[in-house]
PDB file of N, CA and C in Angstrom:
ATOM      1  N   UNK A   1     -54.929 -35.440 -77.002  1.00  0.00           N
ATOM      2  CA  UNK A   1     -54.099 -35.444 -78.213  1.00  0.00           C
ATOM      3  C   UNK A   1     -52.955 -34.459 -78.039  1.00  0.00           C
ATOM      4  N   UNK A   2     -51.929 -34.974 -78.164  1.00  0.00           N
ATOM      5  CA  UNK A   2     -50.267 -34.191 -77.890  1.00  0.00           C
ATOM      6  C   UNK A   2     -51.005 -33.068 -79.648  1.00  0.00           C
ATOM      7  N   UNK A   3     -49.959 -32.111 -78.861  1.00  0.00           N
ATOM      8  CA  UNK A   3     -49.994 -31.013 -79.743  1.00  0.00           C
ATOM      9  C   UNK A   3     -48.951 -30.050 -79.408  1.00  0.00           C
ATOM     10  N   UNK A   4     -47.518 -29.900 -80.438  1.00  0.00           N
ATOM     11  CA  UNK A   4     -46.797 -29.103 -80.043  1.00  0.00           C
ATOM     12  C   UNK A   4     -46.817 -28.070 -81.922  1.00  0.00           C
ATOM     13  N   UNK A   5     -46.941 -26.597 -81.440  1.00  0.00           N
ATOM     14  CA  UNK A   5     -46.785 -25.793 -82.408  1.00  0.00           C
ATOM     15  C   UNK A   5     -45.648 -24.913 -82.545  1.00  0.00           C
ATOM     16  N   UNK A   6     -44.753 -24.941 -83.237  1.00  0.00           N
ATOM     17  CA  UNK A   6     -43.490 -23.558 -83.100  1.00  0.00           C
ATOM     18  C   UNK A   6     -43.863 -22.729 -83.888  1.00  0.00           C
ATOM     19  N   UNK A   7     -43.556 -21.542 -83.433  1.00  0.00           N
ATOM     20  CA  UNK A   7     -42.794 -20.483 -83.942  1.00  0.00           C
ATOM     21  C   UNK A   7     -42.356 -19.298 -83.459  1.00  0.00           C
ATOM     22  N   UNK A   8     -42.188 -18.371 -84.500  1.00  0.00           N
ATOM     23  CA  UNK A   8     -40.806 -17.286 -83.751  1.00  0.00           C
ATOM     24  C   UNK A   8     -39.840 -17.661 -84.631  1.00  0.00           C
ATOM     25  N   UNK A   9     -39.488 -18.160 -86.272  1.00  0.00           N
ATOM     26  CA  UNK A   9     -39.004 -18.576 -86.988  1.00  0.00           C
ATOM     27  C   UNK A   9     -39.038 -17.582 -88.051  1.00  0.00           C
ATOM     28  N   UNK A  10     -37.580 -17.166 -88.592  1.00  0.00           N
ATOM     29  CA  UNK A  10     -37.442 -16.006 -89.572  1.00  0.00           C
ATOM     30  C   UNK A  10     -36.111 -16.110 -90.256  1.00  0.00           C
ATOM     31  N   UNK A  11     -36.448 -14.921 -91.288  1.00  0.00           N
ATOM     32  CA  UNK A  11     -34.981 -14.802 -91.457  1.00  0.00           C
ATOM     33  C   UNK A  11     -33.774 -13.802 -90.913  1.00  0.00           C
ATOM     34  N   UNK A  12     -32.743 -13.897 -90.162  1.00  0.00           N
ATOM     35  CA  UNK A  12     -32.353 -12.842 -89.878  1.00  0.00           C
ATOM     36  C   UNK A  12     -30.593 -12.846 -90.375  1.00  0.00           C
ATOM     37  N   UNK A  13     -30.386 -11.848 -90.088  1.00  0.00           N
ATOM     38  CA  UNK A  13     -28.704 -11.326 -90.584  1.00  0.00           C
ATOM     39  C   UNK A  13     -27.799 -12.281 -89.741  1.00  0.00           C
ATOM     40  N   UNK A  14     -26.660 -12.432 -90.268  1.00  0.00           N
ATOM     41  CA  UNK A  14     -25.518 -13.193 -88.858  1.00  0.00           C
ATOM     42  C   UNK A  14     -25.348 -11.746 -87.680  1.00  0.00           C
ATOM     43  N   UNK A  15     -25.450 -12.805 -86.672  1.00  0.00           N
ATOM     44  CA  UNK A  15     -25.002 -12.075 -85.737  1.00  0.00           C
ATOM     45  C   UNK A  15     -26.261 -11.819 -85.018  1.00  0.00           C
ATOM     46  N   UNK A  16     -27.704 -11.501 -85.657  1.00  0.00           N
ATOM     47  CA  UNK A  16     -29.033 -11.118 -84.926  1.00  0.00           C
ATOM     48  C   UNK A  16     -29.110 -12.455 -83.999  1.00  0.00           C
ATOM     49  N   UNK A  17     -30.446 -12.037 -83.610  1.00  0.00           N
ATOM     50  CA  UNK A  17     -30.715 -12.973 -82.332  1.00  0.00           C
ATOM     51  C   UNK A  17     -32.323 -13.039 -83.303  1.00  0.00           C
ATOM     52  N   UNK A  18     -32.802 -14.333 -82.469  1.00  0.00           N
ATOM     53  CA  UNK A  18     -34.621 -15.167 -82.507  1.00  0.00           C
ATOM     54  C   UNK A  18     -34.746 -15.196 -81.601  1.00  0.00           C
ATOM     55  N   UNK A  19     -36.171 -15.631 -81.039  1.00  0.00           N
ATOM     56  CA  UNK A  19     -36.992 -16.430 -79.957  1.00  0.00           C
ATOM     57  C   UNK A  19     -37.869 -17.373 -80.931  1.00  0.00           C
ATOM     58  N   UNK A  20     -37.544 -18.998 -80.154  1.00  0.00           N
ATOM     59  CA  UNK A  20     -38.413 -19.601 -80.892  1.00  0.00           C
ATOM     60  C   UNK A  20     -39.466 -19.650 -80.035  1.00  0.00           C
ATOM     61  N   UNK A  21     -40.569 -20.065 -79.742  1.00  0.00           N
ATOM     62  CA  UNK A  21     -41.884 -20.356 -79.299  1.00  0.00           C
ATOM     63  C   UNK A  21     -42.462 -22.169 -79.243  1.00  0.00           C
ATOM     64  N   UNK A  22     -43.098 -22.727 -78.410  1.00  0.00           N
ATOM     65  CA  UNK A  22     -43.403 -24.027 -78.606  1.00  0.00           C
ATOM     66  C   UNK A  22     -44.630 -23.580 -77.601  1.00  0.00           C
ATOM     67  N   UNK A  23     -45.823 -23.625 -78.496  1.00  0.00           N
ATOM     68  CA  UNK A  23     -47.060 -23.728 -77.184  1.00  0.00           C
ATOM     69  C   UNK A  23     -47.507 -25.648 -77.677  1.00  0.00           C
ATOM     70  N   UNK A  24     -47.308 -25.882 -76.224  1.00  0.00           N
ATOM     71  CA  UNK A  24     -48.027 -27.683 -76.484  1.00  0.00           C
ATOM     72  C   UNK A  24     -49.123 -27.663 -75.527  1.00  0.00           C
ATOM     73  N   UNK A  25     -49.830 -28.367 -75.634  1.00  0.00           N
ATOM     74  CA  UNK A  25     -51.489 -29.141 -75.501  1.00  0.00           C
ATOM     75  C   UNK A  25     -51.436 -30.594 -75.283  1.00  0.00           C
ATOM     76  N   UNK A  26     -52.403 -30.947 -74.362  1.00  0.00           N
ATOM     77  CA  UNK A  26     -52.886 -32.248 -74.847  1.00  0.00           C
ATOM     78  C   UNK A  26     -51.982 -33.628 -73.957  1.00  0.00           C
ATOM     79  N   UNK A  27     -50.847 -33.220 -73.083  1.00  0.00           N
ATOM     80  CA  UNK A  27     -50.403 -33.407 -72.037  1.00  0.00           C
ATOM     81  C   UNK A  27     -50.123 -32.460 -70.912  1.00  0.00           C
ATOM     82  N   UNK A  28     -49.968 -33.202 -69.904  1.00  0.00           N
ATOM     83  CA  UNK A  28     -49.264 -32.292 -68.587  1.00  0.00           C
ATOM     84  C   UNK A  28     -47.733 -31.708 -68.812  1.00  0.00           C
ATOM     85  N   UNK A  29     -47.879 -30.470 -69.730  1.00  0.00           N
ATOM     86  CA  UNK A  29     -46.342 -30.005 -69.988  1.00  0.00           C
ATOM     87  C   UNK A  29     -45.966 -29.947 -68.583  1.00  0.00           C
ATOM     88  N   UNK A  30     -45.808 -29.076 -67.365  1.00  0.00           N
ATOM     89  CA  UNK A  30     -45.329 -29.319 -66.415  1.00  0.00           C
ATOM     90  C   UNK A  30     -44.389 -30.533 -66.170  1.00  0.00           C
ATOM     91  N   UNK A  31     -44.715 -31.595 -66.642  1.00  0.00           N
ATOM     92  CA  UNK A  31     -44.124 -33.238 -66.047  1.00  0.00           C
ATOM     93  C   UNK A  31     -42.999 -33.331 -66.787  1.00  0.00           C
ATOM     94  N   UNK A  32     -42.878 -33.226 -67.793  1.00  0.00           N
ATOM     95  CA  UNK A  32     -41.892 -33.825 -68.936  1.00  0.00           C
ATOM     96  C   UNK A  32     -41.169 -32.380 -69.264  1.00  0.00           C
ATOM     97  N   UNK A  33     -39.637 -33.489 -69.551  1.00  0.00           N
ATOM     98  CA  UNK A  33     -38.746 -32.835 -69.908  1.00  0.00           C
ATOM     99  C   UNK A  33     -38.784 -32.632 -71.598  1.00  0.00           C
ATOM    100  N   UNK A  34     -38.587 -31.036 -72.028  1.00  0.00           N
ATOM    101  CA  UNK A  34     -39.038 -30.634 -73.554  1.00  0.00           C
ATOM    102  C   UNK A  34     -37.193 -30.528 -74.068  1.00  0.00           C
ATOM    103  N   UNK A  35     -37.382 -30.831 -75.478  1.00  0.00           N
ATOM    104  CA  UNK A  35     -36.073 -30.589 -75.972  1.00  0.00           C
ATOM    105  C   UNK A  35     -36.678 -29.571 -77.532  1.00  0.00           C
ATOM    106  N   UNK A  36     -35.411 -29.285 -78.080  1.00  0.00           N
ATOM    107  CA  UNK A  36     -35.711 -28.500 -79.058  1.00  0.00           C
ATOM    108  C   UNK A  36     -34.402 -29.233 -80.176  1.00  0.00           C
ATOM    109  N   UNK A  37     -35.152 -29.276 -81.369  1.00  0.00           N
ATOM    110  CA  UNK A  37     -33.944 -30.561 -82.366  1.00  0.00           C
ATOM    111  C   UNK A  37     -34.149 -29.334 -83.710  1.00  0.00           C
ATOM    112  N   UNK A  38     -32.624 -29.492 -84.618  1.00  0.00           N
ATOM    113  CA  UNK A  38     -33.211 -28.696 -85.740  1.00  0.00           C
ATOM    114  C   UNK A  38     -32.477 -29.750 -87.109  1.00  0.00           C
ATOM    115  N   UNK A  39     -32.994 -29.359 -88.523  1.00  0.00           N
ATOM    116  CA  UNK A  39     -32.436 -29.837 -89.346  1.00  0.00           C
ATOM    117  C   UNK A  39     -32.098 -29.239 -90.431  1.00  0.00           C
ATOM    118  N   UNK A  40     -31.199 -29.144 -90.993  1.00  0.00           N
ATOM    119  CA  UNK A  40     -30.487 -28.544 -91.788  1.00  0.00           C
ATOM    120  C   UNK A  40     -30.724 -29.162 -93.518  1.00  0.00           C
ATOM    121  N   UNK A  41     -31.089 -28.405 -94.475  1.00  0.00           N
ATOM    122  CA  UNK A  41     -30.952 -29.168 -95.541  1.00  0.00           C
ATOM    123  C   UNK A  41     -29.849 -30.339 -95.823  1.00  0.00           C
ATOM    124  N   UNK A  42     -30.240 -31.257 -96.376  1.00  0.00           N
ATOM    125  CA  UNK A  42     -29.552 -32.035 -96.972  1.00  0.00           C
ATOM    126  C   UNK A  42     -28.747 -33.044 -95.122  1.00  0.00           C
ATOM    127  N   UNK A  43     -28.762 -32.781 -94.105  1.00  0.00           N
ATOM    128  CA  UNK A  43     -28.347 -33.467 -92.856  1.00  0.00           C
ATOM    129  C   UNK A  43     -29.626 -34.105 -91.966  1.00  0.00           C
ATOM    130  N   UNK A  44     -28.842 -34.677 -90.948  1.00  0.00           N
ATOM    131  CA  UNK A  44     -29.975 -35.233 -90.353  1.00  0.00           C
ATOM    132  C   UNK A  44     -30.448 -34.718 -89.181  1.00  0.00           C
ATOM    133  N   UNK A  45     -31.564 -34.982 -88.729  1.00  0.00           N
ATOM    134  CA  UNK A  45     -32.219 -33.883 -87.335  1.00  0.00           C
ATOM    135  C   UNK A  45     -31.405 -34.013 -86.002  1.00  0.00           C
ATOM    136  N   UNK A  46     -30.687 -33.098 -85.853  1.00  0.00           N
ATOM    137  CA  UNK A  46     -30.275 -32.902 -84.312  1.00  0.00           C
ATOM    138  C   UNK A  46     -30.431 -32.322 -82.857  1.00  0.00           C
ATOM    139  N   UNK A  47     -30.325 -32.638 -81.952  1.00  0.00           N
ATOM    140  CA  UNK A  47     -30.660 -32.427 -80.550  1.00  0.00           C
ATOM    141  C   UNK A  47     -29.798 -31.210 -80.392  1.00  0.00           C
ATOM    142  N   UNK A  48     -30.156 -30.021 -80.559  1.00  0.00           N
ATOM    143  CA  UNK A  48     -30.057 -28.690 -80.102  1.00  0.00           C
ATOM    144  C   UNK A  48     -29.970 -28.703 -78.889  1.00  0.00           C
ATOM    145  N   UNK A  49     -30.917 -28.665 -77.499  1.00  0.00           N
ATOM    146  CA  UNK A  49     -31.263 -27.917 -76.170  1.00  0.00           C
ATOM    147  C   UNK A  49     -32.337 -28.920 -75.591  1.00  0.00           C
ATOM    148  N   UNK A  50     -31.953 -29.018 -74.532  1.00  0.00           N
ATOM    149  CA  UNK A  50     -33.080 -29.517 -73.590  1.00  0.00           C
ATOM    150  C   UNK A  50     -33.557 -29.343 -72.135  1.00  0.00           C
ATOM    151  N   UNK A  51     -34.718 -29.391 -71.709  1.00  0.00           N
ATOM    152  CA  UNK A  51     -34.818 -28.511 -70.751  1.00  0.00           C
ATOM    153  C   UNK A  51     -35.774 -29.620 -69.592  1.00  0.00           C
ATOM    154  N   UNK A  52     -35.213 -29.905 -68.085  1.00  0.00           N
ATOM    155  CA  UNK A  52     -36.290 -31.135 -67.526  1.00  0.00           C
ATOM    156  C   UNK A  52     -37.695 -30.139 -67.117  1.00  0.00           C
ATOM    157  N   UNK A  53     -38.403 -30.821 -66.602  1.00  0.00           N
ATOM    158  CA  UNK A  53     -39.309 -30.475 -66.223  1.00  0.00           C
ATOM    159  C   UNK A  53     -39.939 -29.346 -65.665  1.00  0.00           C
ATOM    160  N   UNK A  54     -39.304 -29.092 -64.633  1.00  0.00           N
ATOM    161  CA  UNK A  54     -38.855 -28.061 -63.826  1.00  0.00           C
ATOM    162  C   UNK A  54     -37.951 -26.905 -64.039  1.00  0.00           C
ATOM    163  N   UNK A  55     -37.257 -26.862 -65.148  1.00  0.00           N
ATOM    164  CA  UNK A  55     -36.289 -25.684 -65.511  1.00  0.00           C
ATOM    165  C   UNK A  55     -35.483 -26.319 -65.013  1.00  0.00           C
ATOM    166  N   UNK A  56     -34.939 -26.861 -64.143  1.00  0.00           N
ATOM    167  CA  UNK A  56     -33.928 -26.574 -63.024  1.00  0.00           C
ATOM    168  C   UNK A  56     -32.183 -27.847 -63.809  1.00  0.00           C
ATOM    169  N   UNK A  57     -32.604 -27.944 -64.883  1.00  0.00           N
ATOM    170  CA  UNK A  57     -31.808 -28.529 -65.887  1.00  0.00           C
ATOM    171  C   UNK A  57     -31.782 -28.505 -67.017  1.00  0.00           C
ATOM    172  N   UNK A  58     -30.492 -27.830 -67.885  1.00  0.00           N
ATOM    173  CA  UNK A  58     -30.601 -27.767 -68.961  1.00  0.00           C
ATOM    174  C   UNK A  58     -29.305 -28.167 -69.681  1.00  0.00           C
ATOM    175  N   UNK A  59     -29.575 -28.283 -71.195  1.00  0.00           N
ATOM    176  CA  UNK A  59     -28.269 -28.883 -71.811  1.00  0.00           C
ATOM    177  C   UNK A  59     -28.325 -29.035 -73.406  1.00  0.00           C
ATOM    178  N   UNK A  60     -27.159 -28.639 -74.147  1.00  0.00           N
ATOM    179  CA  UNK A  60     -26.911 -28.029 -74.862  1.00  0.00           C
ATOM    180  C   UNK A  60     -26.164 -28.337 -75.992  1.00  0.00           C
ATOM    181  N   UNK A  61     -25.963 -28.697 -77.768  1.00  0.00           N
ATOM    182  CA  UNK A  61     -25.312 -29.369 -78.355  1.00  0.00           C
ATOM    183  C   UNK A  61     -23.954 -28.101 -77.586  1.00  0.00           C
ATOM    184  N   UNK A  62     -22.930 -28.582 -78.154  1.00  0.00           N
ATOM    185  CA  UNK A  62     -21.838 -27.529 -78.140  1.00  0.00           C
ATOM    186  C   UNK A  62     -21.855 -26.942 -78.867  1.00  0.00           C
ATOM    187  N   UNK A  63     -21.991 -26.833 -80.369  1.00  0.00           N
ATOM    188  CA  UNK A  63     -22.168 -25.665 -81.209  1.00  0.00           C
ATOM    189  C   UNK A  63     -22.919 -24.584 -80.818  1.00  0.00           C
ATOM    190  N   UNK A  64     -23.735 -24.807 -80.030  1.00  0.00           N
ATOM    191  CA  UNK A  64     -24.432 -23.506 -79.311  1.00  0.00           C
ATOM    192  C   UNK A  64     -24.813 -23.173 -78.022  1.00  0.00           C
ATOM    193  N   UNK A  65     -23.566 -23.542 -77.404  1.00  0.00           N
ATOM    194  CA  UNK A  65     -23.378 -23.278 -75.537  1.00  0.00           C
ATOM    195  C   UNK A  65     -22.902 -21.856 -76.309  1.00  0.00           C
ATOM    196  N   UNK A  66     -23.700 -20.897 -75.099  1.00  0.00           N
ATOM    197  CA  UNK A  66     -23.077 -19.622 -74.813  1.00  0.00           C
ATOM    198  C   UNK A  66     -24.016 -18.674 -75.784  1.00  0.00           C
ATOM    199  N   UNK A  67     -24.413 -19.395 -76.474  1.00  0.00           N
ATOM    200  CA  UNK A  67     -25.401 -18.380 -77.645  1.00  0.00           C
ATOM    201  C   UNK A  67     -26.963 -18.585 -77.362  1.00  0.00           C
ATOM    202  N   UNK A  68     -27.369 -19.572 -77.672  1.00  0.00           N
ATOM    203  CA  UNK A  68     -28.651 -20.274 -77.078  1.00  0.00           C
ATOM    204  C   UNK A  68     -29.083 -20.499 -75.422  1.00  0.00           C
ATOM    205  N   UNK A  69     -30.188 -20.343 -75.127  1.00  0.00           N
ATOM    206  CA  UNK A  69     -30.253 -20.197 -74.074  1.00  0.00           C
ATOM    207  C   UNK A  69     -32.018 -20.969 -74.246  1.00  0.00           C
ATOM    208  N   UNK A  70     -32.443 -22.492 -73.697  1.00  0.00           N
ATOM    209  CA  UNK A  70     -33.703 -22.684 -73.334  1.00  0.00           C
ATOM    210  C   UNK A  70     -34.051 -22.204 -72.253  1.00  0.00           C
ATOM    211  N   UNK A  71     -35.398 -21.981 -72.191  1.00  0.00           N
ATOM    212  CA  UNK A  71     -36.722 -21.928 -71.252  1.00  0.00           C
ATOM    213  C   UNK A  71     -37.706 -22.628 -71.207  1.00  0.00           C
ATOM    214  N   UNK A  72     -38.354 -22.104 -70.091  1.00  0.00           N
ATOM    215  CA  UNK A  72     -39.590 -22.827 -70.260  1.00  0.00           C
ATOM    216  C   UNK A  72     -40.929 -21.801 -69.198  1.00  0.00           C
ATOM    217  N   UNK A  73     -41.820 -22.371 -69.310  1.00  0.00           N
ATOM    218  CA  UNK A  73     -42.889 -21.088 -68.321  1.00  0.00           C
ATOM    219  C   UNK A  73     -44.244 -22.147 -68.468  1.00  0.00           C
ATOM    220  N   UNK A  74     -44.480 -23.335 -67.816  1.00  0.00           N
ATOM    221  CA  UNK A  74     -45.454 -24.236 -67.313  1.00  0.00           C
ATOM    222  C   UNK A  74     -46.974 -23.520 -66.648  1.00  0.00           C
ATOM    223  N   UNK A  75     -46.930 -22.323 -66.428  1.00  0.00           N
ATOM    224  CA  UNK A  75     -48.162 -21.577 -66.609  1.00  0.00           C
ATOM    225  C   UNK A  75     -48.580 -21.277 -68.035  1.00  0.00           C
ATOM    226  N   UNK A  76     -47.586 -21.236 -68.682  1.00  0.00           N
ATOM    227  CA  UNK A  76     -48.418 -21.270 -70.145  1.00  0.00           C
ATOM    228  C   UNK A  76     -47.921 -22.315 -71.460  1.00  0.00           C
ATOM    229  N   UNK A  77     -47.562 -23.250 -70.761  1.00  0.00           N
ATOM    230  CA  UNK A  77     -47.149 -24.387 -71.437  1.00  0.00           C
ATOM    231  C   UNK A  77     -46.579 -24.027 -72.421  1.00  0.00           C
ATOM    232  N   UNK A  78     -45.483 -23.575 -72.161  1.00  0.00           N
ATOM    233  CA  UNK A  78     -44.575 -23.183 -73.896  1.00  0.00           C
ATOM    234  C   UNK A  78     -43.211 -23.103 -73.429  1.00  0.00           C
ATOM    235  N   UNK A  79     -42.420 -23.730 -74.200  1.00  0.00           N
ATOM    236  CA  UNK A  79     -40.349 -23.900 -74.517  1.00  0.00           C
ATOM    237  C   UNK A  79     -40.202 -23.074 -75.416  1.00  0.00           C
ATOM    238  N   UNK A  80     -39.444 -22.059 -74.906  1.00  0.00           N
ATOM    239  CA  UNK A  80     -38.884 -21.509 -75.494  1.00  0.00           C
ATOM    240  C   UNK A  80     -37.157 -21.679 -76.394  1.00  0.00           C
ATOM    241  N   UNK A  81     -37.068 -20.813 -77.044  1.00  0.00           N
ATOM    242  CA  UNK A  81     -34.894 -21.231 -77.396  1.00  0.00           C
ATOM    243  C   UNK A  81     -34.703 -19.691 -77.862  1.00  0.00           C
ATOM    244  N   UNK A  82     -34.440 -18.867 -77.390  1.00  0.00           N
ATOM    245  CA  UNK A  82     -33.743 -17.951 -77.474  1.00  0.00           C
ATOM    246  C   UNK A  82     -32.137 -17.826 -78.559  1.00  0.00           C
ATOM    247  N   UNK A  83     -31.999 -17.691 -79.492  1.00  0.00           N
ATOM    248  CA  UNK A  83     -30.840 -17.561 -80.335  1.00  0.00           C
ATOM    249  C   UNK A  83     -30.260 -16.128 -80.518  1.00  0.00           C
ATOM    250  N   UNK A  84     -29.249 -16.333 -80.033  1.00  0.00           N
ATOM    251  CA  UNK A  84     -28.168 -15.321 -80.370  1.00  0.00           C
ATOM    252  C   UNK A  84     -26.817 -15.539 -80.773  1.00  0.00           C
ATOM    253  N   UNK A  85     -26.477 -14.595 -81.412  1.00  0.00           N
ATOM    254  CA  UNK A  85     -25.113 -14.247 -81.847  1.00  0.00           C
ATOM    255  C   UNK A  85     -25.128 -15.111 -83.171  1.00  0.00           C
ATOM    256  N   UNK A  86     -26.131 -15.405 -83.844  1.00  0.00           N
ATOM    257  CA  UNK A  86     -26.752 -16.515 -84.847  1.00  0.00           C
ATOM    258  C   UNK A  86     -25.661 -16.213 -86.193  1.00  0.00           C
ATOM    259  N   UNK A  87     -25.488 -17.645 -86.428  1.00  0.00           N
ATOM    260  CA  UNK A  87     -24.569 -17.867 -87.721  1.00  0.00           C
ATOM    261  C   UNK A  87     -25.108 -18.643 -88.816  1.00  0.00           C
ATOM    262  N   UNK A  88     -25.018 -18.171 -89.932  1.00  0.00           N
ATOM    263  CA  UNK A  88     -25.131 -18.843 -90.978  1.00  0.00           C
ATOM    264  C   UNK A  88     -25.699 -20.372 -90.926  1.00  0.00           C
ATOM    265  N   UNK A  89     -24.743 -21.326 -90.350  1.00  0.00           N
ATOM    266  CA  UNK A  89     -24.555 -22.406 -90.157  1.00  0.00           C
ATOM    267  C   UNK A  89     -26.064 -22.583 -89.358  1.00  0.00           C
ATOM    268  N   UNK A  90     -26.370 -21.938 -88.553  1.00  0.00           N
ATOM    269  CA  UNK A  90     -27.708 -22.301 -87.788  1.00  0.00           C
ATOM    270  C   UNK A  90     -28.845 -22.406 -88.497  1.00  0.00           C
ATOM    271  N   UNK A  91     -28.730 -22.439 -89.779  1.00  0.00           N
ATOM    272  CA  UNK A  91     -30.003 -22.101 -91.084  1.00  0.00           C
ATOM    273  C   UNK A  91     -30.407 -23.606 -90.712  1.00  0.00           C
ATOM    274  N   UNK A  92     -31.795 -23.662 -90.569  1.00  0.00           N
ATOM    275  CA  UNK A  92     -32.316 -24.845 -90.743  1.00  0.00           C
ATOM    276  C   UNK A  92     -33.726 -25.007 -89.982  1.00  0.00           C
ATOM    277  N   UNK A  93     -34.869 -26.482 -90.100  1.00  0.00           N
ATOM    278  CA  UNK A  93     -35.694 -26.138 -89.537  1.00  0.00           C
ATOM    279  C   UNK A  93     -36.069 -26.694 -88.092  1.00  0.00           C
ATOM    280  N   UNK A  94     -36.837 -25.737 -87.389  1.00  0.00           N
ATOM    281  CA  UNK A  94     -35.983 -26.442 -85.816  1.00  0.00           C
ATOM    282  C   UNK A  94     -37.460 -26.561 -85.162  1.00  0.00           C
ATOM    283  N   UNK A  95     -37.642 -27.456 -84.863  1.00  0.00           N
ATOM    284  CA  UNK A  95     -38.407 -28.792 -84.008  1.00  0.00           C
ATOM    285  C   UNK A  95     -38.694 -28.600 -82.254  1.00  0.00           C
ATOM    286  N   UNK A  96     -39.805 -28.612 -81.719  1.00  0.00           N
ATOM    287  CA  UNK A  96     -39.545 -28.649 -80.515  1.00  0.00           C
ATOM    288  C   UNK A  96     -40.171 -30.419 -80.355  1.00  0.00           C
ATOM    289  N   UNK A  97     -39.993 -31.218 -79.489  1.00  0.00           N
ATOM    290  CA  UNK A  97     -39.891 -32.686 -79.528  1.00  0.00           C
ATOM    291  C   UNK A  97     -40.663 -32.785 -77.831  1.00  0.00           C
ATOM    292  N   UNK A  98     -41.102 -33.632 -77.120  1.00  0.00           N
ATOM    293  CA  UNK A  98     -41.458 -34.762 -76.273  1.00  0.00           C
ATOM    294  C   UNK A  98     -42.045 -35.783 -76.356  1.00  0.00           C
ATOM    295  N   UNK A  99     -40.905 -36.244 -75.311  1.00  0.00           N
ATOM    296  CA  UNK A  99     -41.074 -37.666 -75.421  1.00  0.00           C
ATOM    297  C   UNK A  99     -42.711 -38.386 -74.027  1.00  0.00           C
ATOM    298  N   UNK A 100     -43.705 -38.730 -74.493  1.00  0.00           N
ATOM    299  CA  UNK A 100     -44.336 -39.505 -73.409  1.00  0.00           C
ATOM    300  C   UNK A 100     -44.424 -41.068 -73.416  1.00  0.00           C
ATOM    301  N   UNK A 101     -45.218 -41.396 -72.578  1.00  0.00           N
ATOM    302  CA  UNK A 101     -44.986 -42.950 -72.289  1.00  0.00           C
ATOM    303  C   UNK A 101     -44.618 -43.828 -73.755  1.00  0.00           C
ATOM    304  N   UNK A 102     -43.343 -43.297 -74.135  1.00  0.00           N
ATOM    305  CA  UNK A 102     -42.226 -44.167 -74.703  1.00  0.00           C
ATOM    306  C   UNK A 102     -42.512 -43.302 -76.620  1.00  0.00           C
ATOM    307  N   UNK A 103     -43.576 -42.470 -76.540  1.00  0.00           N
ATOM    308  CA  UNK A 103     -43.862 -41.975 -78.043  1.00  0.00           C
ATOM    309  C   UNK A 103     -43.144 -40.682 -77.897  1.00  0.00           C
ATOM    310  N   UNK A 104     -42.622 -40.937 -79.101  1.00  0.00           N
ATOM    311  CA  UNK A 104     -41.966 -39.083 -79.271  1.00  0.00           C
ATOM    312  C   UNK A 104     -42.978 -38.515 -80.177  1.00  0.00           C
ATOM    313  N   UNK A 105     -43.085 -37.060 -79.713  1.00  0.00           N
ATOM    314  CA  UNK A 105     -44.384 -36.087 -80.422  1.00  0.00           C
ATOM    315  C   UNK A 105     -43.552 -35.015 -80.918  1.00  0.00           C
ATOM    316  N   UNK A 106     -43.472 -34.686 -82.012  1.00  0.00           N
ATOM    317  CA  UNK A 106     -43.109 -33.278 -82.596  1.00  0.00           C
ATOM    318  C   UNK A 106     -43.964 -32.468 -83.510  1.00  0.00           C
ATOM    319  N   UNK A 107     -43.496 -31.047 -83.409  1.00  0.00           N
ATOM    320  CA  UNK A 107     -43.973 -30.205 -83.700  1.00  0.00           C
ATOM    321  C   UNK A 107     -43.943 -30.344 -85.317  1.00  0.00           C
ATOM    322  N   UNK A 108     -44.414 -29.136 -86.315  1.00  0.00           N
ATOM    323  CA  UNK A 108     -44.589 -29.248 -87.972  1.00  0.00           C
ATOM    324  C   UNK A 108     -43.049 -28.211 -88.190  1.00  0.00           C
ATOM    325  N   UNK A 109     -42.543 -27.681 -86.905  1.00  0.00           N
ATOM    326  CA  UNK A 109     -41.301 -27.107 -87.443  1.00  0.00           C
ATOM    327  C   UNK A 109     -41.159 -25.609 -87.485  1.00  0.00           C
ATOM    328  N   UNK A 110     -40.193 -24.952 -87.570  1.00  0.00           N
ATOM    329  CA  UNK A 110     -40.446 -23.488 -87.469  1.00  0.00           C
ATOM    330  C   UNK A 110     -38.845 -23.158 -88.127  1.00  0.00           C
ATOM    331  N   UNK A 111     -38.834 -22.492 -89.635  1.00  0.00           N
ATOM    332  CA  UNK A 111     -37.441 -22.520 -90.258  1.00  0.00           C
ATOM    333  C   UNK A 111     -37.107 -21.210 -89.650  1.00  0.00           C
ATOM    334  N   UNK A 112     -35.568 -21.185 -89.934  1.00  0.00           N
ATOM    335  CA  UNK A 112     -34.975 -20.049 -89.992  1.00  0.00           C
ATOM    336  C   UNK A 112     -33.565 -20.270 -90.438  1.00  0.00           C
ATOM    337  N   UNK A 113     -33.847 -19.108 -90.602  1.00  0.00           N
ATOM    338  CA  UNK A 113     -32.741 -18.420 -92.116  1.00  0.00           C
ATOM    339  C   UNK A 113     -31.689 -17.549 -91.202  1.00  0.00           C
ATOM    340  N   UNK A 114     -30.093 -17.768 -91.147  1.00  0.00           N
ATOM    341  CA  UNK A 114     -29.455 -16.663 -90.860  1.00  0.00           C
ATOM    342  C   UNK A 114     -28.635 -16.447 -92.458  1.00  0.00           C
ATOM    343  N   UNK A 115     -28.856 -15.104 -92.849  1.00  0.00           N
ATOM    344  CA  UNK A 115     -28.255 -14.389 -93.962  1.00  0.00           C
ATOM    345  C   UNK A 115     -28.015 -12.537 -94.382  1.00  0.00           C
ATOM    346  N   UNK A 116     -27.340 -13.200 -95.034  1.00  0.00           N
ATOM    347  CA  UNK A 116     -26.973 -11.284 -94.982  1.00  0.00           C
ATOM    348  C   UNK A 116     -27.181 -11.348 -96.379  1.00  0.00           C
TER     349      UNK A 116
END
């Protein structure tokens, strides 16, 4: 049984930095490429960051090249998303996602708040 959990989800000031967290279960994380999606009140869920299998590829909405930064660490099955230089606009609740033989599995979500 797929099982992805986030968090590392808060509220912080503009400008602070997060770490989000994704420990998943229940497949061979190693194999598959993990992405991280968030949603914003009142909009629809978007593709943030994604990361293949291996680390060795990653990619990024443009609103947050240069600030965000994925990971990953397949000894302990968990994606990370690192946020910095965090704006307002990034308020919303953010999703870590994989896709296996053709089903997408997501997580229950992990909000965060940037506010002053």
């Amino acid at each position: 049984q797929v099982q992805l959990v986030e968090s590392g989800g808060g509220l912080v000031q503009p400008g602070g930095s997060l770490r989000l967290s994704c420990a998943a279960s229940g497949f061979t994380f190693s194999s598959y490429t993990m992405s991280w999606y968030r949603q914003a009140p009142g909009k629809e869920r978007e593709l943030v960051a994604t990361i293949t299998s291996g680390g060795g590829s990653r990619s990024y909405v443009d609103s947050v090249k240069g600030r965000f930064t994925i990971s990953r660490d397949n000894a302990k099955n968990t994606v990370y998303l690192q946020m910095n230089s965090l704006k307002p606009e990034d308020t919303a609740v953010y999703y870590c996602k994989v896709v296996r033989w053709g089903n997408a599995y997501w997580g229950r979500g992990t909000q965060v708040t940037v506010s002053s």
